[in-house]
Protein backbone atom coordinates (compact mmCIF):
# COMPACT_ATOMS: atom_id res chain seq x y z
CA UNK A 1 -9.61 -20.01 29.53
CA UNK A 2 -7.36 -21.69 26.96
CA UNK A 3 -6.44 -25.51 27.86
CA UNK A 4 -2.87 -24.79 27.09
CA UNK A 5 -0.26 -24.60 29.59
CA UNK A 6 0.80 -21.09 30.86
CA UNK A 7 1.47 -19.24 33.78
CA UNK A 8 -1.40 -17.23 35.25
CA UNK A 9 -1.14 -13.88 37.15
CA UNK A 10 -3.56 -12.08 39.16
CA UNK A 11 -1.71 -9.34 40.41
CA UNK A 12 -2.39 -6.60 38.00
CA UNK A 13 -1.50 -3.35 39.12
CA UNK A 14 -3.32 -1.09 36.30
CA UNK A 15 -5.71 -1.60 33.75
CA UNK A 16 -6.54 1.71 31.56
CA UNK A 17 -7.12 2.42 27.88
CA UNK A 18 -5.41 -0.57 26.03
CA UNK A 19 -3.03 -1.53 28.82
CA UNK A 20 -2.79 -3.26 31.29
CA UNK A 21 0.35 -3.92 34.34
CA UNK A 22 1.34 -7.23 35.53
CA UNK A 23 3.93 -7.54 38.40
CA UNK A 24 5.60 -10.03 39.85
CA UNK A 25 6.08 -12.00 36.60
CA UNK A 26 8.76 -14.38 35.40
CA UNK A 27 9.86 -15.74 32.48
CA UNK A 28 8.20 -13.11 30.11
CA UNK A 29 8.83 -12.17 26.55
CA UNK A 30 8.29 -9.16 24.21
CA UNK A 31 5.57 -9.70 22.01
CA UNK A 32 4.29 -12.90 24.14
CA UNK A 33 0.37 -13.70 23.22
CA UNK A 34 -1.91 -13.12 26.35
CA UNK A 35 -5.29 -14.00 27.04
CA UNK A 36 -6.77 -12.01 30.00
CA UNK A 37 -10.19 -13.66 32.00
CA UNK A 38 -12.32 -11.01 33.09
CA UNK A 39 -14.65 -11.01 35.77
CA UNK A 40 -17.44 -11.40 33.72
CA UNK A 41 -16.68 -15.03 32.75
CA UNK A 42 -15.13 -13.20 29.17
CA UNK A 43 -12.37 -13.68 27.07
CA UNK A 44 -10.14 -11.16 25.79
CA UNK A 45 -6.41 -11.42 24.04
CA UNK A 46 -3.45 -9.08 24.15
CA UNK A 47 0.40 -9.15 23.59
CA UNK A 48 3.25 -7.76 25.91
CA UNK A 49 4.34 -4.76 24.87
CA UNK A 50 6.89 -4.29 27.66
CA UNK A 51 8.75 -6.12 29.91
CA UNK A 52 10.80 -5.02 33.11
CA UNK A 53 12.50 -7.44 35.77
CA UNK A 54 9.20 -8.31 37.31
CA UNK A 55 6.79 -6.24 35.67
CA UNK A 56 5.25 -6.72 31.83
CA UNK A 57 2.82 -4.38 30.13
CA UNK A 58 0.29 -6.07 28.07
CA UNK A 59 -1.90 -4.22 25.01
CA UNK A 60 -5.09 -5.85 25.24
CA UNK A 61 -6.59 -5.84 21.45
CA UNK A 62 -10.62 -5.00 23.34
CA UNK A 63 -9.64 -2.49 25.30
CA UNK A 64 -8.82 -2.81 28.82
CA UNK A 65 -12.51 -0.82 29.53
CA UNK A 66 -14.14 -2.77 32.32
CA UNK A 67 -11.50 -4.79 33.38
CA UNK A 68 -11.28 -4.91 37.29
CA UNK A 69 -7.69 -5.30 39.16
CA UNK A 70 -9.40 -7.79 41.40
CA UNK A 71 -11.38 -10.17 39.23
CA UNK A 72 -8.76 -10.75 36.46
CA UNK A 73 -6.87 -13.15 35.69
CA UNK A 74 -3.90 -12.86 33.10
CA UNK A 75 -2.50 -16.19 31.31
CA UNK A 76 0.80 -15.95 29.31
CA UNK A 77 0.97 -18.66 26.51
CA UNK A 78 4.63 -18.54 26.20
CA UNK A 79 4.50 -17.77 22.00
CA UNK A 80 3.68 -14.97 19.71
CA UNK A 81 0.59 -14.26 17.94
CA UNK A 82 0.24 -16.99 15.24
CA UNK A 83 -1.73 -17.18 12.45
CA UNK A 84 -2.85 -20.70 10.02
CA UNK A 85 -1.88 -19.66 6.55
CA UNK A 86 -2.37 -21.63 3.28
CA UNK A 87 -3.74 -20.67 -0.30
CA UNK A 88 -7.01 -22.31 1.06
CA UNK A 89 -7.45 -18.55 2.44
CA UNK A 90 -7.42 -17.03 -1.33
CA UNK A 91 -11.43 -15.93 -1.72
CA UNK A 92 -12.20 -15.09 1.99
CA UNK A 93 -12.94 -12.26 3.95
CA UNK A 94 -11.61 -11.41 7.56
CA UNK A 95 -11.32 -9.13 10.53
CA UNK A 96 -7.63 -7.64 11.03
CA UNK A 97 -7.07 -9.50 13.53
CA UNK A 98 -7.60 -13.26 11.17
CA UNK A 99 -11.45 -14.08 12.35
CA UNK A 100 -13.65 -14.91 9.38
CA UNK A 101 -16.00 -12.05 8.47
CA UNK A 102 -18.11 -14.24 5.30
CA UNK A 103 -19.81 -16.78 7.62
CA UNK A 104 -17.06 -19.89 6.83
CA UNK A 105 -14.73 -21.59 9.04
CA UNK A 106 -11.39 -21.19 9.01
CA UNK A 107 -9.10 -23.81 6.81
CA UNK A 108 -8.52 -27.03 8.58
CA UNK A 109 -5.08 -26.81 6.40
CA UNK A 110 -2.05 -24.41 6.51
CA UNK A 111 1.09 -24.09 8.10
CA UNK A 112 1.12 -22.16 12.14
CA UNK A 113 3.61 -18.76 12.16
CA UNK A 114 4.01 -16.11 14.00
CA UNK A 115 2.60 -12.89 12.59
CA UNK A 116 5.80 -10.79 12.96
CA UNK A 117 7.81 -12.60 10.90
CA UNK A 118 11.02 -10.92 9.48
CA UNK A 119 12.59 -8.83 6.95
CA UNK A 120 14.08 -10.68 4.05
CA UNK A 121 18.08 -10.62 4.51
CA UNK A 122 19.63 -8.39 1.25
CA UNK A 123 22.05 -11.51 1.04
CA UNK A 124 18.93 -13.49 -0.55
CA UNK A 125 17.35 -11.21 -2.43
CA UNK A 126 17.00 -11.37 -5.48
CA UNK A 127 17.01 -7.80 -7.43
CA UNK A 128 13.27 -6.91 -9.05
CA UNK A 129 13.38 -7.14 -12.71
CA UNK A 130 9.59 -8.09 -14.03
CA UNK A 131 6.56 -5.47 -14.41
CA UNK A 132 3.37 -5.81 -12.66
CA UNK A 133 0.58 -4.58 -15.03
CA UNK A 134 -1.94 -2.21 -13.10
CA UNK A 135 -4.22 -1.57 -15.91
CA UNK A 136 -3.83 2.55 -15.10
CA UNK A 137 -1.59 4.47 -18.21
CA UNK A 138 -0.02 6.73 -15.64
CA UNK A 139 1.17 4.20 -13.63
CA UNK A 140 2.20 1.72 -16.65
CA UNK A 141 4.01 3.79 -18.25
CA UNK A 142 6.15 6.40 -16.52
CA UNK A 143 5.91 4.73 -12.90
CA UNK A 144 6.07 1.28 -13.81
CA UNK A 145 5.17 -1.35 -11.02
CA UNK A 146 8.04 -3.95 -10.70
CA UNK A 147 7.47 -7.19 -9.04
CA UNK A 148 9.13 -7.33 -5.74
CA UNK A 149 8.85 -3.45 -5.29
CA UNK A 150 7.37 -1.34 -2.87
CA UNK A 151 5.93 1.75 -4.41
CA UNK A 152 3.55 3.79 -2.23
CA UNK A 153 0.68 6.35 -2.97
CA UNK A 154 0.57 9.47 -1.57
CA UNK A 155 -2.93 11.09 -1.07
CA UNK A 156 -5.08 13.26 1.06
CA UNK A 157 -8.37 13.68 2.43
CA UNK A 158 -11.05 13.10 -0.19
CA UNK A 159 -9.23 12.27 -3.29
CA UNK A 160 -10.14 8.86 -4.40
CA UNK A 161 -7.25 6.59 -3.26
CA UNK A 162 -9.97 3.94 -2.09
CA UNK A 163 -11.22 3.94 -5.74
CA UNK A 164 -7.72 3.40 -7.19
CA UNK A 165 -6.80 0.85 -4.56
CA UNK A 166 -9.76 -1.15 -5.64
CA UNK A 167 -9.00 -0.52 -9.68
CA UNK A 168 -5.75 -1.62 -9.02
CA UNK A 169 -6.58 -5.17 -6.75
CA UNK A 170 -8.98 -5.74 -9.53
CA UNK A 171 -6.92 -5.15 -12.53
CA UNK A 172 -3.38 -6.26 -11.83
CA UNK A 173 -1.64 -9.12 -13.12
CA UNK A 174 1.96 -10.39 -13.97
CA UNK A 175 3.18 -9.28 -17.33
CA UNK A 176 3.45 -11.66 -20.45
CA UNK A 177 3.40 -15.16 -17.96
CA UNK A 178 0.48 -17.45 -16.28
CA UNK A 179 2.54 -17.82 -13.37
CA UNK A 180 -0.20 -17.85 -10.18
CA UNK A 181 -0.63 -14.19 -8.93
CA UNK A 182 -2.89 -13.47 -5.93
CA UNK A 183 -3.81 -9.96 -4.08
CA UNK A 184 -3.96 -9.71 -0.13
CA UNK A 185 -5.90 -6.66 0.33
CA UNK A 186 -5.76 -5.03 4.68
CA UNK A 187 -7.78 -2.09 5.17
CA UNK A 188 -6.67 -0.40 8.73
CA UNK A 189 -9.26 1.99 10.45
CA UNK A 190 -11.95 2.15 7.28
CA UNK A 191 -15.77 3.07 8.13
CA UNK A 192 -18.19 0.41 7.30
CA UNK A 193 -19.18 2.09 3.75
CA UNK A 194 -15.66 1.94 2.49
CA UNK A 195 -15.02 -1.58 3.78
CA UNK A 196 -18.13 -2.61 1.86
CA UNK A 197 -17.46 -0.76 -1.28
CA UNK A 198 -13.77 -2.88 -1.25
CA UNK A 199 -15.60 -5.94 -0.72
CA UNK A 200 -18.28 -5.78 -3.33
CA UNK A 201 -16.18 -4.02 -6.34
CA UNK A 202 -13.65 -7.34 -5.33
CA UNK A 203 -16.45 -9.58 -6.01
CA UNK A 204 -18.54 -7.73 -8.45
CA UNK A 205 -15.52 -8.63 -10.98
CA UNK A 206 -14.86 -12.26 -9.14
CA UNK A 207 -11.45 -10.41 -8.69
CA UNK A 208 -12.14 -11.60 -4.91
CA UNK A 209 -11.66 -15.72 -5.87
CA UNK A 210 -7.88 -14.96 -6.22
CA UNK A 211 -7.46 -12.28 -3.18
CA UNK A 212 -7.74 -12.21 0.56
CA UNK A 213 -9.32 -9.28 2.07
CA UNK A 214 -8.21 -7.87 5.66
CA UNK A 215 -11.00 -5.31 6.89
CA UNK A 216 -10.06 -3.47 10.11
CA UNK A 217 -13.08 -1.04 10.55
CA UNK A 218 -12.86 2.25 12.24
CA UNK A 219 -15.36 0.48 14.94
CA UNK A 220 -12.83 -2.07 15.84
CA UNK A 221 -9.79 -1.60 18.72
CA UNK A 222 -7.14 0.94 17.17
CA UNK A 223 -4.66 -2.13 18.92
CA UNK A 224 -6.34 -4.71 16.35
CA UNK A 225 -5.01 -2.11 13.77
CA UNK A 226 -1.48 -2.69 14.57
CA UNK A 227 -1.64 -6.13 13.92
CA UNK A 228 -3.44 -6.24 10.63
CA UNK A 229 -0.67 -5.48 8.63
CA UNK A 230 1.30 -8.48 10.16
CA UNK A 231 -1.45 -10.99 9.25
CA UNK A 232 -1.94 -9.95 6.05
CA UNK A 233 1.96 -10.41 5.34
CA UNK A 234 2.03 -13.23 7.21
CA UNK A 235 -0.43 -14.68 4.38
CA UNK A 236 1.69 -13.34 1.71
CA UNK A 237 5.02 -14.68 2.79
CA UNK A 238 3.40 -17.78 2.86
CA UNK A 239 1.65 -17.73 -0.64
CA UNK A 240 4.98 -16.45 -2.41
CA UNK A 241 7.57 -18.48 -0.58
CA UNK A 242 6.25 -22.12 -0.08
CA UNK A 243 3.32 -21.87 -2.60
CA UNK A 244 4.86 -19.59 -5.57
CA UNK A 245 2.42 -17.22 -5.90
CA UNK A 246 3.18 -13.91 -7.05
CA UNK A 247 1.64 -11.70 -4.69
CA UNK A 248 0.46 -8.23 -4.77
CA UNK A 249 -0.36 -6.48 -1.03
CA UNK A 250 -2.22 -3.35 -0.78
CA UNK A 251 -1.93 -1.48 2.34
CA UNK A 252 -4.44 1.06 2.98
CA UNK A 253 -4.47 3.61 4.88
CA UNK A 254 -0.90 3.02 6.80
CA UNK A 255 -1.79 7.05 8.33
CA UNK A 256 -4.57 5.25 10.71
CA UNK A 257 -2.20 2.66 11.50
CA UNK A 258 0.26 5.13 12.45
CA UNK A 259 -2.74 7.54 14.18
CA UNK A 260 -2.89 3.86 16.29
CA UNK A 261 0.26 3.37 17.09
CA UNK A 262 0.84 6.97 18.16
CA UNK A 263 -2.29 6.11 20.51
CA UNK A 264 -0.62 2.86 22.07
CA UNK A 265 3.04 5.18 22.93
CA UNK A 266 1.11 7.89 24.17
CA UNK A 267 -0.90 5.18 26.42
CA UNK A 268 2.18 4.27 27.76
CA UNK A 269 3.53 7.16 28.69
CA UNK A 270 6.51 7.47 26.22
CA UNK A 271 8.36 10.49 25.23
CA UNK A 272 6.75 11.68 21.92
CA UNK A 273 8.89 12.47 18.81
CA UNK A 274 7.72 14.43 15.36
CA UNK A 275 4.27 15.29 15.80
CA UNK A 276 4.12 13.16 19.00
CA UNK A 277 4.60 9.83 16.97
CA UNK A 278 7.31 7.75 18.55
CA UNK A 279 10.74 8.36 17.80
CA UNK A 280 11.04 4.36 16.51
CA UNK A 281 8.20 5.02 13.82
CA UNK A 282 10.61 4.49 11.26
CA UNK A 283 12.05 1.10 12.36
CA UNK A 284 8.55 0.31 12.97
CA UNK A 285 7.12 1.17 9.53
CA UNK A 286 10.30 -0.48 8.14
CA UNK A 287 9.58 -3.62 9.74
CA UNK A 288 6.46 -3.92 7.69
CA UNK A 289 7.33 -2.04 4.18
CA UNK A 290 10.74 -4.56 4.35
CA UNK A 291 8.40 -8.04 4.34
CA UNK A 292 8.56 -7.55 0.67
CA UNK A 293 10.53 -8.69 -2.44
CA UNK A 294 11.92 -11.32 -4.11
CA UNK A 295 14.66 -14.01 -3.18
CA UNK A 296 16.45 -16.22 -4.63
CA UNK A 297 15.73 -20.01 -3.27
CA UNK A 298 11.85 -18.96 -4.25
CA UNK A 299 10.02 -18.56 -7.47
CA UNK A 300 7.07 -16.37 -5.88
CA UNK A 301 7.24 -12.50 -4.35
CA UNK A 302 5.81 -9.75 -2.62
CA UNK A 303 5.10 -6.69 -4.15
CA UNK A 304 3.73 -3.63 -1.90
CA UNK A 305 1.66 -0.86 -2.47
CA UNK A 306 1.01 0.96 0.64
CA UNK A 307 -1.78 4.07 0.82
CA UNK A 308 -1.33 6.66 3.14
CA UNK A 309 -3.57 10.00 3.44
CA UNK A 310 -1.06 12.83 3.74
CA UNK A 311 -2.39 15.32 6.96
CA UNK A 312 -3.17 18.88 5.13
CA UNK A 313 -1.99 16.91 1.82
CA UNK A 314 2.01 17.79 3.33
CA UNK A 315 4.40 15.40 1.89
CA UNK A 316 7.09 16.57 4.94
CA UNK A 317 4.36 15.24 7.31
CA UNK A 318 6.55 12.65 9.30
CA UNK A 319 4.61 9.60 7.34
CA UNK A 320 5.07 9.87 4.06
CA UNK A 321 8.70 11.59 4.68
CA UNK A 322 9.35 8.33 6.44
CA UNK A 323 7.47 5.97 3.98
CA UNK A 324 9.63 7.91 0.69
CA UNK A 325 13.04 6.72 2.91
CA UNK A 326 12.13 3.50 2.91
CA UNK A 327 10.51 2.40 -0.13
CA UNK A 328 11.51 2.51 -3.95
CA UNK A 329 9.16 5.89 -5.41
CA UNK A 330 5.99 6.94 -4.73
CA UNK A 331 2.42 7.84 -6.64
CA UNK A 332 1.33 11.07 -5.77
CA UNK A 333 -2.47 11.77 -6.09
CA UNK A 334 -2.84 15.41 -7.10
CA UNK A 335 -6.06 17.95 -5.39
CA UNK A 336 -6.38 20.39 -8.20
CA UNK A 337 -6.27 17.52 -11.04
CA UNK A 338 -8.94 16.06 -9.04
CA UNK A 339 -11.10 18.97 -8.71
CA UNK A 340 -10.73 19.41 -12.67
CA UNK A 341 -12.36 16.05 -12.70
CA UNK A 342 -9.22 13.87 -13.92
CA UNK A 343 -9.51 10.24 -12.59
CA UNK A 344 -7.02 8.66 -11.40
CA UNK A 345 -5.79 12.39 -10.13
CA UNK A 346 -2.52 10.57 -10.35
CA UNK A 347 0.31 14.12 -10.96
CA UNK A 348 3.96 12.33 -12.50
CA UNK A 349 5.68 15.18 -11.81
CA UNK A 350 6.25 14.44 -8.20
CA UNK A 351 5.57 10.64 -8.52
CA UNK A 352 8.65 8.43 -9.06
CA UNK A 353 9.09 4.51 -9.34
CA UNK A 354 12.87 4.40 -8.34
CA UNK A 355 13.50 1.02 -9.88
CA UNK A 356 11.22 0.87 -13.15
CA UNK A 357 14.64 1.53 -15.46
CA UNK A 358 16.02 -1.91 -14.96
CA UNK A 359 12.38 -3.83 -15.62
CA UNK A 360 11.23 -1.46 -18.80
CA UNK A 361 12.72 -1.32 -22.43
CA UNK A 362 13.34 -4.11 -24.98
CA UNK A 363 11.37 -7.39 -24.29
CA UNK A 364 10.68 -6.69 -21.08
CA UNK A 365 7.74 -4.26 -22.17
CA UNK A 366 9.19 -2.35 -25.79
CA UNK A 367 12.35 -0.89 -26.85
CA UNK A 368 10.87 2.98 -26.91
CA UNK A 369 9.51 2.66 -23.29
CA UNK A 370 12.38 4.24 -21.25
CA UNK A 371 12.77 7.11 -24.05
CA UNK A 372 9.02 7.95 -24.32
CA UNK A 373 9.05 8.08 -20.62
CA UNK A 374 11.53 10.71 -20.57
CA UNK A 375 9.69 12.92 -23.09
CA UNK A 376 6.58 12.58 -21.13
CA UNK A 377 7.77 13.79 -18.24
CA UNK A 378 9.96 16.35 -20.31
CA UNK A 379 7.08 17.59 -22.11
CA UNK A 380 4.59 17.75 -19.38
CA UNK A 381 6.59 19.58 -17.43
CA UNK A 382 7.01 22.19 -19.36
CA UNK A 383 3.28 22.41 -19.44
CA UNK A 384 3.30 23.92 -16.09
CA UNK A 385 5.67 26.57 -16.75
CA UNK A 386 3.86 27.82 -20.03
CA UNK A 387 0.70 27.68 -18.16
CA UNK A 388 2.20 29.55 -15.24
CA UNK A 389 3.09 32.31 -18.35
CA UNK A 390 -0.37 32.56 -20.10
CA UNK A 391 -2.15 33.68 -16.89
CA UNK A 392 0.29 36.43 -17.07
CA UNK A 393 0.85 37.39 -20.72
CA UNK A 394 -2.86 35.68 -22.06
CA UNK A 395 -2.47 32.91 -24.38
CA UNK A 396 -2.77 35.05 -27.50
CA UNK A 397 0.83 36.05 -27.10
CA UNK A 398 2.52 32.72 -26.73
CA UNK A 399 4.16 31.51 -29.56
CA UNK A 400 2.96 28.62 -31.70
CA UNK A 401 5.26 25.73 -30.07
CA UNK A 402 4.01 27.14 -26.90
CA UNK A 403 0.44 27.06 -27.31
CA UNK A 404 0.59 23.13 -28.86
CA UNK A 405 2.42 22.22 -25.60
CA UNK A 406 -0.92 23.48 -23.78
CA UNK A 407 -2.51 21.40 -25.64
CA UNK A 408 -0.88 18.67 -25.36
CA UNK A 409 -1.02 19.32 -21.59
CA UNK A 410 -5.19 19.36 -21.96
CA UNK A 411 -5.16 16.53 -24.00
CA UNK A 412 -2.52 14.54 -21.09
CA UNK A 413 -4.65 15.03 -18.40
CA UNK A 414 -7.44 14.65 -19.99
CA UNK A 415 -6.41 11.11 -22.05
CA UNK A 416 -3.90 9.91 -20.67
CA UNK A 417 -3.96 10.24 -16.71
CA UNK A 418 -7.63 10.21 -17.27
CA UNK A 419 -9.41 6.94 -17.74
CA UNK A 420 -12.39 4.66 -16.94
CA UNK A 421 -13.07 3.64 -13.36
CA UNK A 422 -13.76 0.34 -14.97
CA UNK A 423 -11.18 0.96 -18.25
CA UNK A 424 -8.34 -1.60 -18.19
CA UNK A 425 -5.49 -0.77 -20.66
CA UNK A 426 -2.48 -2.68 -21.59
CA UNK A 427 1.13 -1.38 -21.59
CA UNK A 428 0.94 -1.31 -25.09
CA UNK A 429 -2.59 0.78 -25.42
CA UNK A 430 -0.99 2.87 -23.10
CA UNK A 431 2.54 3.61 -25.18
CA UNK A 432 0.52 4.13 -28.26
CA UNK A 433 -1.35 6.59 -26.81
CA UNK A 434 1.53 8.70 -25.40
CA UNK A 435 2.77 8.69 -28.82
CA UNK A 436 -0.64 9.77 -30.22
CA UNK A 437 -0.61 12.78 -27.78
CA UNK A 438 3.02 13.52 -28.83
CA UNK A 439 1.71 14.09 -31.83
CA UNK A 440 0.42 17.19 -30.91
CA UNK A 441 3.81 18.69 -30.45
CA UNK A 442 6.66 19.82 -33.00
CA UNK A 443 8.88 17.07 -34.03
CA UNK A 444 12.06 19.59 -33.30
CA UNK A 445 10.52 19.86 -29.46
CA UNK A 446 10.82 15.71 -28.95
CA UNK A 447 14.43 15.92 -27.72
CA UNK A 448 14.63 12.74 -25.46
CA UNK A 449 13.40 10.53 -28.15
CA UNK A 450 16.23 8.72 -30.87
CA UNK A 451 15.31 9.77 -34.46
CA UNK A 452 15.36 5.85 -35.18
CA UNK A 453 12.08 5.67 -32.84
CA UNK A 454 10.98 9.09 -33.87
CA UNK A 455 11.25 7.62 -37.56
CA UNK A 456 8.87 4.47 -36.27
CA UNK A 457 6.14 6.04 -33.95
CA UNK A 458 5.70 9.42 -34.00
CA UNK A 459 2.70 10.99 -36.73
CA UNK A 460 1.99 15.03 -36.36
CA UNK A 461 -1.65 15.20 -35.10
CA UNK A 462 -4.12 16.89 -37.16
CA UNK A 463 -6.13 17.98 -34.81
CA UNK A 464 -3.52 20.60 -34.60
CA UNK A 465 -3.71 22.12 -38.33
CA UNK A 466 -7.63 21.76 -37.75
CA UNK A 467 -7.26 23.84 -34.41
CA UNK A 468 -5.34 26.57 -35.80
């Protein structure tokens, strides 16, 4: 057992799933690190997840399988769960719970804090103004990343979020600056295939030498799960607040670490909310999606992009309902673009980046950005309805304008949503290819354009006259 002081209990009074009951305790806190000696001569660690006048209720991160009321011994260390953070921690690989996973010791270096940290208070923030370049056109472009956002994607079962999460570690970078930018990548509840594919498309592009990789597999303790976002954040604060890193932190998938969660509450015994998640999941997903931004005393910040699989691919489903409230937008990965074979399956309609406005136009990326936005989403949207009238009508009745906006809708999904697994394109790549697809539409039809920028970028396609 630990040579630290603490006060050790042996009067447990149950020990089943995660949990375990202590009575008779003093001086006990919420969220107090445990380490529990079985009978066995083993060690085991856990955190108190309840606490009553004499009584505390303790998640054990194994499991409390095998543990016997008689032969256990419970020692309470009188602190949180803390974790050694530093920048030496950039290029490594570790379990959610902070344990090396590449076969190298831990730093010697870093700075000792407790996992939970806090959310930043709105006095010191400082509001998010600077893109974050992902690489992908779709996102780019019409739901632009801004440093110090959160901006979550919604997907489902079987569409390739894993894929984009790992384009998207390995592509991004800080707009127009050298500034030091560094990826902490958690993976909650993954099977060993996908934790391996993360791993080796981070290092197959060296993208790993600036990153720190969390893997939490879908073999490990659903408990471990619910700390692995705290670690990883713990890392970030660090790297962005004392260091000045700017710091990019993919979550994925925040549904098992909800799935876990629910678990834990239901282990306890507590009354079940929505879908028999607890009725603080908010507060609780709030307390990690609001460890992110930017303040003002610091040069560095945290930008979040949390991945969630959406149950029967419903967006009401009480996580991503929850998740929209909290964070600035969301990226909505579409089934039927997928099965057409569009990658990323990314649909704009229904995604939104709530703050991209106020970081987009003029020098900040180019002065027809926020315009060509608008038409993008203008035009492809009427896509759908013109579609919706061809299946009824045939297409050999629409009229001319009509027929060049299905076009242009082919030629969108296809070229513009659609790119390379491995294809990397600047903002500026990307706008000149929304105005090479706008092309393929009537002048008269771009209404949310100014004729000064009309004037400047737009050329009528010729693949149009050749077509008809």
């Amino acid at each position: 057992m630990s040579t630290e002081s603490g006060r050790i209990y042996r009067d447990l009074q149950r020990a089943s799933g995660p949990l375990v009951v202590v009575e008779r305790v003093t001086d006990v806190a919420y969220g107090e690190l445990v380490e529990i000696l079985c009978g066995d001569g083993t060690m085991r660690r856990g955190t108190v997840l309840d606490i009553s006048t004499k009584r505390a209720v303790i998640q054990v991160f194994e499991g409390a399988q095998g543990l016997s009321l008689r032969n256990t011994s419970v020692r309470f260390l009188g602190k949180a769960i803390e974790f050694s953070v530093s920048p030496a921690l950039l290029g490594r690989v570790l379990t959610g719970g902070g344990r090396p996973l590449d076969d190298m010791p831990l730093p010697f270096e870093g700075e000792t804090r407790s996992i939970y940290g806090s959310a930043i208070n709105p006095i010191d923030r400082d509001y998010p103004m600077d893109v974050i370049e992902t690489g992908m056109s779709v996102i780019d472009t019409m739901n632009t990343l801004v440093r110090g956002q959160k901006l979550p994607i919604f997907s489902g079962n079987g569409l390739p979020h894993n894929e984009l999460a790992a384009q998207i570690a390995r592509q991004a970078r800080i707009r127009g600056t050298d500034e030091n930018f560094a990826v902490v990548f958690a993976a909650m509840g993954v099977k060993n295939d996908d934790a391996t594919y993360f791993r080796n498309e981070l290092e197959r592009t060296g993208a790993l030498a600036n990153a720190t990789m969390f893997l939490n597999l879908a073999s490990d303790p659903p408990e471990e799960r619910l700390v692995t976002p705290r670690f990883a954040l713990t890392l970030a604060e660090n790297l962005a607040f004392d260091h000045d890193y700017h710091v990019l932190v993919i979550l994925t998938d925040m549904t098992n670490y909800c799935e876990a969660l629910r678990e834990m509450t239901s282990a306890r015994g507590e009354v079940p909310s929505r879908k028999g998640y607890p009725g603080y999941l908010y507060s609780d997903l709030a307390e990690i999606y609001e460890r992110c931004g930017r303040v003002k005393t610091a040069k560095g910040s945290i930008t979040q992009i949390p991945i969630l699989t959406m149950p029967n691919d419903d967006i009401t489903h009480p996580i991503p309902d929850l998740t929209g409230y909290i964070t600035e937008g969301q990226i909505v990965l579409d089934r039927e673009m997928h099965q057409k074979g569009v990658y990323p399956p990314i649909n704009p309609l229904p995604s939104l980046s709530r703050i991209m406005k106020d970081a987009i136009g003029g020098e900040r990326t180019r002065e027809d950005h926020p315009n060509l936005a608008n038409q993008l989403y203008s035009s492809y949207a009427s896509v759908g309805n013109i579609r919706s009238l061809a299946a009824i009508v045939g297409a050999e009745e629409l009229t001319d304008s009509d027929q060049r906006h299905l076009t242009f809708g082919d030629a969108f999904e296809a070229r513009f949503v659609g790119q390379g697994r491995d294809e990397r394109r600047s903002i500026e790549t990307s706008l000149a290819t929304a105005w090479e697809l706008l092309g393929l539409l009537p002048r008269d039809a771009l209404h949310r354009v100014d004729p000064e920028q009309l004037d400047t970028y737009y050329e009528a396609s010729s693949d149009v006259g050749e077509e008809e």
